[in-house]
Protein backbone atom coordinates (compact mmCIF):
# COMPACT_ATOMS: atom_id res chain seq x y z
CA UNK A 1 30.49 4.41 2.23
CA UNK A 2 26.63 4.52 3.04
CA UNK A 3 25.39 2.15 0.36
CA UNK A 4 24.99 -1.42 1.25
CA UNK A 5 24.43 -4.51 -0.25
CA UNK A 6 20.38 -5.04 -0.95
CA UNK A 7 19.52 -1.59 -1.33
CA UNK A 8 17.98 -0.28 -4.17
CA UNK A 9 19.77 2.59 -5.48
CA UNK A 10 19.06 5.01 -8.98
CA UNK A 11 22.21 6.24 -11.46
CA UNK A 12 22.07 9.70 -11.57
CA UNK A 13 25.36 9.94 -13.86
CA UNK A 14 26.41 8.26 -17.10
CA UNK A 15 24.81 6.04 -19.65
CA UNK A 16 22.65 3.99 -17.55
CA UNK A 17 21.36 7.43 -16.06
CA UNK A 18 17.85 6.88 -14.35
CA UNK A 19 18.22 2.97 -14.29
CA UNK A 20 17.28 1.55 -10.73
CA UNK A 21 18.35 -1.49 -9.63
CA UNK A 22 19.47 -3.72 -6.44
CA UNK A 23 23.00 -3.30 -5.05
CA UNK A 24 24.53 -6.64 -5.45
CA UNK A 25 28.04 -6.23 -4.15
CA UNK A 26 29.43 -3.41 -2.19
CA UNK A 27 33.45 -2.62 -2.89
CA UNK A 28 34.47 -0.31 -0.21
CA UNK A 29 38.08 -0.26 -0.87
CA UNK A 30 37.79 1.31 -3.67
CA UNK A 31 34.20 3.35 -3.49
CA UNK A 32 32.45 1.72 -6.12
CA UNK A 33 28.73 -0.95 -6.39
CA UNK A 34 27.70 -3.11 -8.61
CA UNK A 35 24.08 -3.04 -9.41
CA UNK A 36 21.88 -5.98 -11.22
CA UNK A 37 21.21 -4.65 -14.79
CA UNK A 38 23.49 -1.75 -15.03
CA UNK A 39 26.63 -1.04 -16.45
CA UNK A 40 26.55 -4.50 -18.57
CA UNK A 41 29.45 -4.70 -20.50
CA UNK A 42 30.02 -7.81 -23.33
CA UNK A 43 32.86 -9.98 -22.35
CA UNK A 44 34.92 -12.08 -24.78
CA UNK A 45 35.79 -15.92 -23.56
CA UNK A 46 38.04 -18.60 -24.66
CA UNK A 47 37.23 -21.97 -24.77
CA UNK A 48 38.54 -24.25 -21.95
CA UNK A 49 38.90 -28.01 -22.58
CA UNK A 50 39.93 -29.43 -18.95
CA UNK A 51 36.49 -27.74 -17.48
CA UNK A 52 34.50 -28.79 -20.69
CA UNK A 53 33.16 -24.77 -20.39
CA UNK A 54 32.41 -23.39 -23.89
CA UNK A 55 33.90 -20.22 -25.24
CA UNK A 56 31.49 -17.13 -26.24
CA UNK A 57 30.15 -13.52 -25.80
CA UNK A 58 28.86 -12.98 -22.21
CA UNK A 59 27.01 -10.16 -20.45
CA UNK A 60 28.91 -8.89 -17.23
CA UNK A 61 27.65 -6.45 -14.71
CA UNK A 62 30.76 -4.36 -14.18
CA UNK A 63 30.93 -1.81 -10.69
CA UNK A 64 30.15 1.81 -10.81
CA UNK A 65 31.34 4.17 -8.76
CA UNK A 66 29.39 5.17 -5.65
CA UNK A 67 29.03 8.79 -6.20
CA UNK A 68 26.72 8.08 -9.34
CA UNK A 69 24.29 6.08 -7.68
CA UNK A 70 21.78 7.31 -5.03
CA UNK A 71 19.30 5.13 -3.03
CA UNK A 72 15.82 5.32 -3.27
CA UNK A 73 13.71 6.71 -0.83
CA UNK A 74 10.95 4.11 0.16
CA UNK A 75 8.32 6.70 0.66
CA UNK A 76 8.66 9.18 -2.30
CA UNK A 77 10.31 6.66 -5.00
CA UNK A 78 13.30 9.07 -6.11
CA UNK A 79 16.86 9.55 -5.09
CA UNK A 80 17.79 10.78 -2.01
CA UNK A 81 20.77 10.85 0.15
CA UNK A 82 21.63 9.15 3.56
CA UNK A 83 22.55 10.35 6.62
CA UNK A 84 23.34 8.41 10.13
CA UNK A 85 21.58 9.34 13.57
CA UNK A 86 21.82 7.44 16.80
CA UNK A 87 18.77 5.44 17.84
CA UNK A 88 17.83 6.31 21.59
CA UNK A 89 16.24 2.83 22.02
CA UNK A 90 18.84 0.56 20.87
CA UNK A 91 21.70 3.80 21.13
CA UNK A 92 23.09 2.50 17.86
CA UNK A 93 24.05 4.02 14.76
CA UNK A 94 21.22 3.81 11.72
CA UNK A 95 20.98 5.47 8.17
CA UNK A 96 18.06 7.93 7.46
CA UNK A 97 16.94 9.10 4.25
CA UNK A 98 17.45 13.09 3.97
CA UNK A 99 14.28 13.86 2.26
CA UNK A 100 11.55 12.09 4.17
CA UNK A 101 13.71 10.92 7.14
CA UNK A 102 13.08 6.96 6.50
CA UNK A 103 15.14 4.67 8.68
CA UNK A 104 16.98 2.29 6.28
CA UNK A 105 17.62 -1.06 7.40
């Protein structure tokens, strides 16, 4: 998987479509993100009386799958996708954006 956590990424399928947001937690085993603001989904909770924590509606972030999300390029603002190159410098493995060939950190 080639997203990581702290990247800003763009959904490019479903019913947040065109919503960009931060990658908050990456889920590898089973290919999907969750990004801050989308997919928010209303979740019902009981009242619990040994933790004094009061029932009510609350807002969750659920994950989305990987393959609707693409990260934005920092030069051109839109989605792009990544790629991995060896650096000659440092001979390591580093993710470049396909469109303007951006090193990612």
């Amino acid at each position: 998987m080639k997203i990581k956590k702290g990247d800003n990424v763009i959904v490019i399928a479903g019913k947040d479509k065109g919503k960009t947001g931060k990658v908050v937690r990456a889920l590898p085993e089973i290919n999907k993100v969750i990004v801050e603001g989308v997919n928010v989904h209303k979740r019902h909770l009981k009242a619990k009386t040994n933790t004094k924590q009061g029932g009510g509606i609350v807002d969750i972030t659920a994950p989305i799958h990987v393959s609707n999300v693409q990260i934005v390029d920092p030069k051109t603002g839109k989605g792009t996708r990544v790629g991995v190159t060896i650096d000659v410098n440092k001979n390591t493995r580093v993710r470049v954006t396909k469109k303007s060939g951006t090193i990612l950190k």
